[in-house]
C-alpha atoms as a PDB file:
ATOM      1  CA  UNK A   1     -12.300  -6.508 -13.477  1.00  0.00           C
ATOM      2  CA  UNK A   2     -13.850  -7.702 -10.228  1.00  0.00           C
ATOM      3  CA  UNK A   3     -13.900  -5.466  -6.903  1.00  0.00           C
ATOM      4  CA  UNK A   4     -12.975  -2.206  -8.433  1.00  0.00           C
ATOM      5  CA  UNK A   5     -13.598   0.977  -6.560  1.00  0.00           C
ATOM      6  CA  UNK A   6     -16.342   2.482  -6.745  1.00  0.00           C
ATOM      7  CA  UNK A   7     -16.981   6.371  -7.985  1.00  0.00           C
ATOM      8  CA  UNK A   8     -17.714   7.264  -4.295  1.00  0.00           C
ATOM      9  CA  UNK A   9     -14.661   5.495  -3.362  1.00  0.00           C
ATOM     10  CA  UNK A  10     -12.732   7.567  -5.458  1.00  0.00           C
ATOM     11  CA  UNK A  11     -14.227  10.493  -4.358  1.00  0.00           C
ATOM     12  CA  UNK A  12     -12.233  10.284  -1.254  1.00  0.00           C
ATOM     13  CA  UNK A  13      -8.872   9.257  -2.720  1.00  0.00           C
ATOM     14  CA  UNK A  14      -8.559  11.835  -5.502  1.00  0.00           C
ATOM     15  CA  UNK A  15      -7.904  14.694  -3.902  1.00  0.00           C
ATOM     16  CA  UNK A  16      -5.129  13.120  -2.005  1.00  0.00           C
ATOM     17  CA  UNK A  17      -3.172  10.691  -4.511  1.00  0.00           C
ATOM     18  CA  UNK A  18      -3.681  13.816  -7.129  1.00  0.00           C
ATOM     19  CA  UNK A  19      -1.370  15.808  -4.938  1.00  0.00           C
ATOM     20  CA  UNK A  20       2.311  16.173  -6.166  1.00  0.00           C
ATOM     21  CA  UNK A  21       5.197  17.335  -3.861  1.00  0.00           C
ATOM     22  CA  UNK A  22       8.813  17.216  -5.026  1.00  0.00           C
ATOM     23  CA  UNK A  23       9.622  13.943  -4.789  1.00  0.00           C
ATOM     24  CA  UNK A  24       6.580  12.686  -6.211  1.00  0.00           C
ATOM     25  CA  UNK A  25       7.340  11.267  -9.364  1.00  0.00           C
ATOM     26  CA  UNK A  26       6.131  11.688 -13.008  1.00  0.00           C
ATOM     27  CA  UNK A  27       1.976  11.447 -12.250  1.00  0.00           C
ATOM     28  CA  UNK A  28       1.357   7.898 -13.896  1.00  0.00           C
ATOM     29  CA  UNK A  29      -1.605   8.359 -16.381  1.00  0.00           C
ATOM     30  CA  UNK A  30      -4.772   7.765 -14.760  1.00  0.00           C
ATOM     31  CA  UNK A  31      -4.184   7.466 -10.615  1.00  0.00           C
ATOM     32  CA  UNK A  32      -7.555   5.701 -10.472  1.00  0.00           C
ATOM     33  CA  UNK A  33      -6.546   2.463 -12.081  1.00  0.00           C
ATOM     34  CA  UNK A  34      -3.068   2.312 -10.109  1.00  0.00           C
ATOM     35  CA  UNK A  35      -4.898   2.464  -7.069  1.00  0.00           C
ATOM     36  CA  UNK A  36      -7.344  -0.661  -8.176  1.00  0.00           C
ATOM     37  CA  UNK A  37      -4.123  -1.989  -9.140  1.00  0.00           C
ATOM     38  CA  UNK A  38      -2.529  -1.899  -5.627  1.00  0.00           C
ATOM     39  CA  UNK A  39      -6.078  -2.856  -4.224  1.00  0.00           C
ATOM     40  CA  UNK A  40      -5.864  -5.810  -6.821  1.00  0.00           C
ATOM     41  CA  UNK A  41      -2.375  -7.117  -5.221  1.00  0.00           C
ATOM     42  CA  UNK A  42      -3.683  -6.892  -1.378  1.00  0.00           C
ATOM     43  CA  UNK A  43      -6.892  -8.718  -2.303  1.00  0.00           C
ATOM     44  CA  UNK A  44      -5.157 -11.657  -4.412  1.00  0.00           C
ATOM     45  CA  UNK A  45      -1.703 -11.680  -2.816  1.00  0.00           C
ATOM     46  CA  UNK A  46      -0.313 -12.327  -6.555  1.00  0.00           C
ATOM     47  CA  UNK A  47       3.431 -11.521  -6.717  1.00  0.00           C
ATOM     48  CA  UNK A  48       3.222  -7.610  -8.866  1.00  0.00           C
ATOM     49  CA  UNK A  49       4.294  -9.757 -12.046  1.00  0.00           C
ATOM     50  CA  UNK A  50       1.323 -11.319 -12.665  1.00  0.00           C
ATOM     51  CA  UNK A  51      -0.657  -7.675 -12.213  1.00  0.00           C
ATOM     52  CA  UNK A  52      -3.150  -8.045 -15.452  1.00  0.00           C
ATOM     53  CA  UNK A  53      -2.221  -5.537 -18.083  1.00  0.00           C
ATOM     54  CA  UNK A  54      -5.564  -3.368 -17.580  1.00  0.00           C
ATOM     55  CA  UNK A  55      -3.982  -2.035 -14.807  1.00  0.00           C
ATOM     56  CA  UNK A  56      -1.163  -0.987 -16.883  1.00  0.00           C
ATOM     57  CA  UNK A  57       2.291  -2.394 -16.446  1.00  0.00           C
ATOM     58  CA  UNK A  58       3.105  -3.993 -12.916  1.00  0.00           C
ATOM     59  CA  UNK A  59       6.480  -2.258 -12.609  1.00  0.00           C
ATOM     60  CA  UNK A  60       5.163   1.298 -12.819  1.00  0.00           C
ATOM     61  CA  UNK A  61       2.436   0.179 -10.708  1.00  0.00           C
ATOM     62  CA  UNK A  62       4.642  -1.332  -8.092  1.00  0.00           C
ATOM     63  CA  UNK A  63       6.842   1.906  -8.187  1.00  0.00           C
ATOM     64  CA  UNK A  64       3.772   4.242  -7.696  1.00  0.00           C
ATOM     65  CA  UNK A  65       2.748   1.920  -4.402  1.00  0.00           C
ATOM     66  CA  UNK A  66       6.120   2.299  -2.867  1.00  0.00           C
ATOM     67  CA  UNK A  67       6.443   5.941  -3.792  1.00  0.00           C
ATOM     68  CA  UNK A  68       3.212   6.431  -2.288  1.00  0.00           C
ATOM     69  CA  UNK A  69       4.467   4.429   0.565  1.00  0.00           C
ATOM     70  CA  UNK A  70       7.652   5.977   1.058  1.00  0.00           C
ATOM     71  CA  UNK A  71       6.061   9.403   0.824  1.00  0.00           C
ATOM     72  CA  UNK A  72       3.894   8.328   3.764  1.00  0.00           C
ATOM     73  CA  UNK A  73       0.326   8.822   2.029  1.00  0.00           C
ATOM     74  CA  UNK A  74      -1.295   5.731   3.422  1.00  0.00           C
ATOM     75  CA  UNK A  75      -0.302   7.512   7.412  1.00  0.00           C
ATOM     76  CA  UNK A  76      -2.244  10.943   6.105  1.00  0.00           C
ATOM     77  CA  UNK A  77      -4.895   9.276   4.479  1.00  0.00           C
ATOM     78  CA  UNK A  78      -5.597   7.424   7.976  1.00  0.00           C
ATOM     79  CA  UNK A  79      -5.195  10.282   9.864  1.00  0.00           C
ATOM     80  CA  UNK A  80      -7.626  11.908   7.753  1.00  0.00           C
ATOM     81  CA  UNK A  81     -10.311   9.535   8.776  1.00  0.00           C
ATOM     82  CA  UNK A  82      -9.766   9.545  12.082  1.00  0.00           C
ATOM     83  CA  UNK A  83      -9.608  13.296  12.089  1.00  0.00           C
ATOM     84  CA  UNK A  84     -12.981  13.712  10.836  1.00  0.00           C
ATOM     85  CA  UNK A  85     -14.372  12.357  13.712  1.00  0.00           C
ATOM     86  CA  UNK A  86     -17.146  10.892  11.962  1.00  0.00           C
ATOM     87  CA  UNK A  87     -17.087   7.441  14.084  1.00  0.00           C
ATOM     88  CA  UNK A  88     -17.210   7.276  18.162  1.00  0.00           C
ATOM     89  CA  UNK A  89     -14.374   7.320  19.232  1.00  0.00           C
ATOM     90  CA  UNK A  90     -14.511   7.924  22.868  1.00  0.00           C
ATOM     91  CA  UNK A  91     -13.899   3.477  23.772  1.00  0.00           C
ATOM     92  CA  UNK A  92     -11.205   2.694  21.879  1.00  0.00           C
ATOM     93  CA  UNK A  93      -9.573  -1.257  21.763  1.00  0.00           C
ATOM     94  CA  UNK A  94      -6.099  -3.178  20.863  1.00  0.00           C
ATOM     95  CA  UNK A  95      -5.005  -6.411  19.862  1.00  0.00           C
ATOM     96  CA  UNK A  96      -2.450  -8.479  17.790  1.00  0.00           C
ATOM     97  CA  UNK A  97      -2.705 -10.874  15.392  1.00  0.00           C
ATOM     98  CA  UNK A  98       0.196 -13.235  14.327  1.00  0.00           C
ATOM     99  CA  UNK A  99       0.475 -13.346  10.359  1.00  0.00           C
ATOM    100  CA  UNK A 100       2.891 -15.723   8.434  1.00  0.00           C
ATOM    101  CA  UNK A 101       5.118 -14.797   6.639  1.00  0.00           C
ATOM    102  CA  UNK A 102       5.907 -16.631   2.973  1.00  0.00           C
ATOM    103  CA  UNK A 103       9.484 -18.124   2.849  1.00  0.00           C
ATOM    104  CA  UNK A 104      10.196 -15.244  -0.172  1.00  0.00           C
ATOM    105  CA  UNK A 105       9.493 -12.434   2.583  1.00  0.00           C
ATOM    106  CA  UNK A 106      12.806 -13.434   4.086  1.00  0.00           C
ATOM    107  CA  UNK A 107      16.213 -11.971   2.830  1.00  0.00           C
ATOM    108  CA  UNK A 108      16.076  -8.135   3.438  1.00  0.00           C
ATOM    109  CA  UNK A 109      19.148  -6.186   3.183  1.00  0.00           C
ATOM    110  CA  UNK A 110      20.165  -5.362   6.921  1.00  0.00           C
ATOM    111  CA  UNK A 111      18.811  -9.162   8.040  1.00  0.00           C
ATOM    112  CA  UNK A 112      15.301 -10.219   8.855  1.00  0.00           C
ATOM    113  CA  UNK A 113      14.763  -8.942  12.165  1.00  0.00           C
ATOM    114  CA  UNK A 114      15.275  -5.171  11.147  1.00  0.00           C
ATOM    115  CA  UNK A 115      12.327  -5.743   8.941  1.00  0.00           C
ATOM    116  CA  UNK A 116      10.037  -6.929  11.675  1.00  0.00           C
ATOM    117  CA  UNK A 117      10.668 -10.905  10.717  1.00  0.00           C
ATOM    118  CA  UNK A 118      10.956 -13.253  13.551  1.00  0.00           C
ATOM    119  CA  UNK A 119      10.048 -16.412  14.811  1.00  0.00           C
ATOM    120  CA  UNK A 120       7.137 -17.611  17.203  1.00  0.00           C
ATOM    121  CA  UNK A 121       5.331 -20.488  17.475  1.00  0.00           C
ATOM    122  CA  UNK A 122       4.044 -20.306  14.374  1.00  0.00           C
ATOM    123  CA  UNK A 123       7.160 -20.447  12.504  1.00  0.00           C
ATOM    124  CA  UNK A 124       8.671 -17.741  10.579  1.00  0.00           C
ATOM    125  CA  UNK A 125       6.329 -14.251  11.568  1.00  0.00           C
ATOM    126  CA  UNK A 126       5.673 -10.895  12.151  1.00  0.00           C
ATOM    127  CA  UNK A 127       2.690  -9.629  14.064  1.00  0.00           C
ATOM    128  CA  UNK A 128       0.134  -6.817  13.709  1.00  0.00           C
ATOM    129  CA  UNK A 129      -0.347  -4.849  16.759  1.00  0.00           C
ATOM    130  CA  UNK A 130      -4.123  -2.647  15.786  1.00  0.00           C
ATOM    131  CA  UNK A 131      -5.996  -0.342  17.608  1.00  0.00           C
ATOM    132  CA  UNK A 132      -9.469   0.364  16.539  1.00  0.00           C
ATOM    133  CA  UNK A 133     -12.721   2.654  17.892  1.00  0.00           C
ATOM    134  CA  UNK A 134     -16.068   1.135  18.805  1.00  0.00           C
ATOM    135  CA  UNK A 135     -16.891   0.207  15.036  1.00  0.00           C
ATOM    136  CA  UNK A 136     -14.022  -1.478  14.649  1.00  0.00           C
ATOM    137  CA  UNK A 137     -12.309   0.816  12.066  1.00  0.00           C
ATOM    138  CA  UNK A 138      -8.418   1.187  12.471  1.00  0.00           C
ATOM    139  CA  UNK A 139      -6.466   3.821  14.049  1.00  0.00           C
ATOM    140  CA  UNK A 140      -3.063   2.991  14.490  1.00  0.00           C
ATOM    141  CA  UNK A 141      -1.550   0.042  13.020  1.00  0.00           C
ATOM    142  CA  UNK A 142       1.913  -0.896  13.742  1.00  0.00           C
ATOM    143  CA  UNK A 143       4.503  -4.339  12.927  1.00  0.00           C
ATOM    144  CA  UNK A 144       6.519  -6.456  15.232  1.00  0.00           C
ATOM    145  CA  UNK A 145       8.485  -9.882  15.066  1.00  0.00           C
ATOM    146  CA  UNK A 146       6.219 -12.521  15.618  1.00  0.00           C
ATOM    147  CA  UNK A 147       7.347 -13.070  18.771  1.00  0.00           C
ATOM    148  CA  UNK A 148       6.949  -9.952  20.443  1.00  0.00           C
ATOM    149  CA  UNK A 149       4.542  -9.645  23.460  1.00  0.00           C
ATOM    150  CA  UNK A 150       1.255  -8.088  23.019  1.00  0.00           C
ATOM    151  CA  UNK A 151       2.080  -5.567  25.656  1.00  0.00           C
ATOM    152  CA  UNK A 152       4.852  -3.533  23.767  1.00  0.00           C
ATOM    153  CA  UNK A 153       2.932  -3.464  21.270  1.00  0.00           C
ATOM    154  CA  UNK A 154       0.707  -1.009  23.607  1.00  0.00           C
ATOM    155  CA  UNK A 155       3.305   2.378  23.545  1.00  0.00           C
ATOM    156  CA  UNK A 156       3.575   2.650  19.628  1.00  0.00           C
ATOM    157  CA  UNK A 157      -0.098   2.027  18.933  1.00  0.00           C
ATOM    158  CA  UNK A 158      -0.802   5.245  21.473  1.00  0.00           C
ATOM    159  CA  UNK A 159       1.922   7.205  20.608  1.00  0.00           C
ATOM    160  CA  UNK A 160       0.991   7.115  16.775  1.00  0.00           C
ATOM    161  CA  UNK A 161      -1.677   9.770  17.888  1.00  0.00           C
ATOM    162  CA  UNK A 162      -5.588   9.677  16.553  1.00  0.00           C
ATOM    163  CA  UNK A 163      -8.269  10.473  18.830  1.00  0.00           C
ATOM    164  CA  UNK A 164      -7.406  10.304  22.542  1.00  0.00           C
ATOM    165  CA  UNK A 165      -9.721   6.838  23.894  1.00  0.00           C
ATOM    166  CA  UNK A 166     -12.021   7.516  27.764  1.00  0.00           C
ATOM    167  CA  UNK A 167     -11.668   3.840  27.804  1.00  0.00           C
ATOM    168  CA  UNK A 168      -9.596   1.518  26.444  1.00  0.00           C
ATOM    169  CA  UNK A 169     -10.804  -2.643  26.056  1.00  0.00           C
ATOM    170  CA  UNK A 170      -8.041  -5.681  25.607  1.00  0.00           C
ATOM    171  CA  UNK A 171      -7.410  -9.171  26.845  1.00  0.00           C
ATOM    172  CA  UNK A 172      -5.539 -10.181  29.698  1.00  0.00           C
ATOM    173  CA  UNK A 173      -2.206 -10.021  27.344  1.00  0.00           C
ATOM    174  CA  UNK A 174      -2.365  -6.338  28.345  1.00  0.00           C
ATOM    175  CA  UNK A 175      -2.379  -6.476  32.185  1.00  0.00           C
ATOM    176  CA  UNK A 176       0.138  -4.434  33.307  1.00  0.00           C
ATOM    177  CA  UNK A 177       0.230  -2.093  35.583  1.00  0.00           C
ATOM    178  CA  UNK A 178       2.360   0.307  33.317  1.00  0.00           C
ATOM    179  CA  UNK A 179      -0.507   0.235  31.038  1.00  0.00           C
ATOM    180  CA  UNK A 180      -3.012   1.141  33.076  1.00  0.00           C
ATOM    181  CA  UNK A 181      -0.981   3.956  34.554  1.00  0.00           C
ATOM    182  CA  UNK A 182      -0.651   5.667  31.612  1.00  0.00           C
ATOM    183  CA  UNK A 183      -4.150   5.272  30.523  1.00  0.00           C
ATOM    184  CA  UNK A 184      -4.791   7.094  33.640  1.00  0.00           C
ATOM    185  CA  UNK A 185      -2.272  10.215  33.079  1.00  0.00           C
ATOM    186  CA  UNK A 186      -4.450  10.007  29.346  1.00  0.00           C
ATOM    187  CA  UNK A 187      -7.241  10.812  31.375  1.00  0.00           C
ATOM    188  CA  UNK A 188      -8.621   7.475  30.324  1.00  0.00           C
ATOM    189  CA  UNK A 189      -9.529   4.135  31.576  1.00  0.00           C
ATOM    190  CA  UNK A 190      -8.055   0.656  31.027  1.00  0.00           C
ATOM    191  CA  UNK A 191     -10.629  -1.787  30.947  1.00  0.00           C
ATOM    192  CA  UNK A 192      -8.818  -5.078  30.960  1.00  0.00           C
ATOM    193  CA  UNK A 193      -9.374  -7.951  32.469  1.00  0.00           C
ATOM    194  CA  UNK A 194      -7.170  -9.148  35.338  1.00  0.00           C
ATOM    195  CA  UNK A 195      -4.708 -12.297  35.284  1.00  0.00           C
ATOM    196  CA  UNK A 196      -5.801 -14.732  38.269  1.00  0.00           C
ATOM    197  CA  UNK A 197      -2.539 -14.244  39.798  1.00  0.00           C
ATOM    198  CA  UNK A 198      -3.164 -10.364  40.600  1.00  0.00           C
ATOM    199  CA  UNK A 199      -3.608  -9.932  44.717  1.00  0.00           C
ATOM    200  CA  UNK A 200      -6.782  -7.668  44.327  1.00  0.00           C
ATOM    201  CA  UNK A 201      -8.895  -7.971  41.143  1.00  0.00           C
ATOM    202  CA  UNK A 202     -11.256  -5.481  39.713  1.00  0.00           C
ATOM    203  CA  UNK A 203     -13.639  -7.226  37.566  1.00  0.00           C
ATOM    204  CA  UNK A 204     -14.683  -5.613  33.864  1.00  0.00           C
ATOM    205  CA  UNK A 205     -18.073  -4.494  33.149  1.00  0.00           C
ATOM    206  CA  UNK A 206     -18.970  -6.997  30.761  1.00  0.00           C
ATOM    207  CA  UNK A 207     -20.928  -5.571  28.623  1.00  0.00           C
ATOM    208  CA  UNK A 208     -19.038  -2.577  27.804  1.00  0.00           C
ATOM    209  CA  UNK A 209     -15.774  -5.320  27.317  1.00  0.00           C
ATOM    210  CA  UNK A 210     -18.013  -7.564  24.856  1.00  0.00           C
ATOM    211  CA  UNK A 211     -17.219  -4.487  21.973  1.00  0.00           C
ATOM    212  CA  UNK A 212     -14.376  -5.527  22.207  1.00  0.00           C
ATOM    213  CA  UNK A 213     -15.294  -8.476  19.518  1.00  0.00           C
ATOM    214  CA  UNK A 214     -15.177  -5.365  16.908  1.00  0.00           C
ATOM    215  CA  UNK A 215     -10.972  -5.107  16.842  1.00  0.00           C
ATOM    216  CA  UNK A 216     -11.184  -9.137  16.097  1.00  0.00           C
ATOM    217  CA  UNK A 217     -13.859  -8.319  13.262  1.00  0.00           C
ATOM    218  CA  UNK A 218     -11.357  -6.091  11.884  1.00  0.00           C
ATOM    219  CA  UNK A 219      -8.540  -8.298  12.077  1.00  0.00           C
ATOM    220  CA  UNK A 220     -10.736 -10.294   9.755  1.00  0.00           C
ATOM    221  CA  UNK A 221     -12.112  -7.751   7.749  1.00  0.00           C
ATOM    222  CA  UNK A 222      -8.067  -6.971   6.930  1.00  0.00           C
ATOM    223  CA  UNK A 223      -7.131 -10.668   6.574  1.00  0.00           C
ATOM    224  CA  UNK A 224     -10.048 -11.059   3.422  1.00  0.00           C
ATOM    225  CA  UNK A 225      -6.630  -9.375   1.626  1.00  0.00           C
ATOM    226  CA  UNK A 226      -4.501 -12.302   0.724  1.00  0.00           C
ATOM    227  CA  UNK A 227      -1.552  -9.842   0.622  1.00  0.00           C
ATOM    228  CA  UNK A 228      -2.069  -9.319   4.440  1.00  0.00           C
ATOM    229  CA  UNK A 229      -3.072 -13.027   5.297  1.00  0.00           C
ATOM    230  CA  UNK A 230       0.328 -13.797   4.206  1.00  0.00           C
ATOM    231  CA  UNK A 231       3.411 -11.516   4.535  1.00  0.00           C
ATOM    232  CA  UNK A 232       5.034 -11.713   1.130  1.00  0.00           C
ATOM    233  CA  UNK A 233       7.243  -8.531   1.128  1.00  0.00           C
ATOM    234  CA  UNK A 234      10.587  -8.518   2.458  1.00  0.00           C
ATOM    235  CA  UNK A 235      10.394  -5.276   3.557  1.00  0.00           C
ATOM    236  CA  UNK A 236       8.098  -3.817   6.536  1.00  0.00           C
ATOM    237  CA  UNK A 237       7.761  -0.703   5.288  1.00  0.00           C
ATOM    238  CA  UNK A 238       5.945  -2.384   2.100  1.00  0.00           C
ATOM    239  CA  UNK A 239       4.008  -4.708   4.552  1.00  0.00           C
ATOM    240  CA  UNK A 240       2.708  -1.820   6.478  1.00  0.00           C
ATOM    241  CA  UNK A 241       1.765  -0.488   3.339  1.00  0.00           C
ATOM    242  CA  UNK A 242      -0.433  -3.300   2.311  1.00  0.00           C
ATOM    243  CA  UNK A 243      -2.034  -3.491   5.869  1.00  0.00           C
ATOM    244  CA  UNK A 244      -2.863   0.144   5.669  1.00  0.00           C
ATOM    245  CA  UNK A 245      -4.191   0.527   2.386  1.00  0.00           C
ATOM    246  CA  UNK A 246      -6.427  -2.448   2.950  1.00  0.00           C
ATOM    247  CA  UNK A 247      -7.448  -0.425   6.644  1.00  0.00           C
ATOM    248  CA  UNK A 248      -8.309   2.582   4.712  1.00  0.00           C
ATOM    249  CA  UNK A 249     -10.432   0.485   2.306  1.00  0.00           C
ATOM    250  CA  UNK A 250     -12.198  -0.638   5.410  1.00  0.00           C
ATOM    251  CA  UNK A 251     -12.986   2.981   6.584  1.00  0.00           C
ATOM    252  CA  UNK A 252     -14.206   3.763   2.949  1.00  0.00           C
ATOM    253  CA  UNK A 253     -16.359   1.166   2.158  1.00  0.00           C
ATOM    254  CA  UNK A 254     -17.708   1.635   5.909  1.00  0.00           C
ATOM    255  CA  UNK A 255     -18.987   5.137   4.867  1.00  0.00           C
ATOM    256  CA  UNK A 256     -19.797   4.401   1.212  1.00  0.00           C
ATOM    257  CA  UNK A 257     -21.931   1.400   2.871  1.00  0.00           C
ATOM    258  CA  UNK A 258     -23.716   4.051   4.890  1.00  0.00           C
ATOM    259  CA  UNK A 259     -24.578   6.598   2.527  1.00  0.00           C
END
């Protein structure tokens, strides 16, 4: 099978997915092979039925994703990487992204907008709020209606935690004075470029704002996964999932590329 994880891929997710707490489940046979399974669905967006068999069957597959989910493994796994401060960290960037969502995604229990379904311009959406360090590798990841503004997407993406950013780069869809007040009590710096309507404008240093290209090269890096291209699930909670686990992929194969 194509794209399967490497042995010093795994050598990051084992000790994690190998750890069994209460709620945990009956350990499926070989953890390896769900996990290329999961990584299998993100990169082809194929609904879990058509999962090949080599993975082993889709349901137990599918239930081993959502209990990992649930259990909030793809959050520690994250948190792991950003912990180990391997990366700088100290100029830090957001953004959004506006993903479509597949007419199947709609239909939760509860109604669409509790799972982070709306509509925009772009029909029916949700959006991906991501905030990244200076090589582009995720921190915090969080999911909106499509419609929401980029700017409220700012409080849950710093509030998730991760390394505290010195300075802080985003477009103009950030200006706000609220923003930049709070970067200050941080004891950081927003570096954001000004709307032409402000009385007094303080210009960005330009070349520290051009990194800022390296939260859009993640955005693309995440949207190579069909799975996250295209919302599919009906639930956010499984759409976060997907994002995350192809995030973490990103930080892996960043290191594994390295070594």
């Amino acid at each position: 099978m194509r794209n399967l994880m490497s042995d010093d891929e795994w050598l990051f997710f084992e000790p994690f997915l190998h750890a069994q707490g209460p709620k945990s489940g009956r350990p499926p046979s070989n953890h390896r092979l769900t996990l290329d399974g999961i990584f299998w669905i993100a990169r082809t967006g194929a609904p879990w039925r058509d999962l090949p068999n080599y993975f082993g069957k889709w349901s137990s597959v599918y239930r081993q994703f959502r209990r990992w989910t649930l259990l909030g493994v793809w959050d520690v796994l994250l948190d792991a990487l950003n912990d180990a401060k391997a990366v700088p960290d100290t100029v830090q960037m957001i953004d959004s992204t506006i993903i479509r969502a597949h007419h199947q995604a709609a239909g939760a229990k509860g109604g669409d907008s509790k799972e982070d379904l709306g509509r925009s311009k772009g029909g029916f959406t949700s959006k991906i709020h991501l905030r990244t360090n200076a090589e582009g590798l995720p921190i915090a990841l969080e999911i909106s209606e499509g419609q929401t503004s980029d700017y409220k997407g700012y409080a849950p993406l710093m509030e998730w935690g991760g390394p505290d950013a010195k300075v802080l780069l985003a477009d103009k869809g950030y200006d706000a004075n609220s923003i930049r007040d709070d970067m200050e009590k941080r004891g950081g710096y927003a570096m954001i470029p000004m709307r032409k309507n402000r009385k007094e404008i303080t210009p960005a240093d330009d070349f520290v704002y051009g990194l800022r290209n390296q939260v859009e090269r993640c955005f693309n890096k995440l949207k190579n996964a069909r799975r996250v291209a295209t919302r599919y699930d009906k639930t956010m909670l499984s759409f976060l999932g997907f994002v995350q686990v192809t995030s973490i992929r990103v930080w892996v194969k960043y290191f594994v590329n390295r070594t």
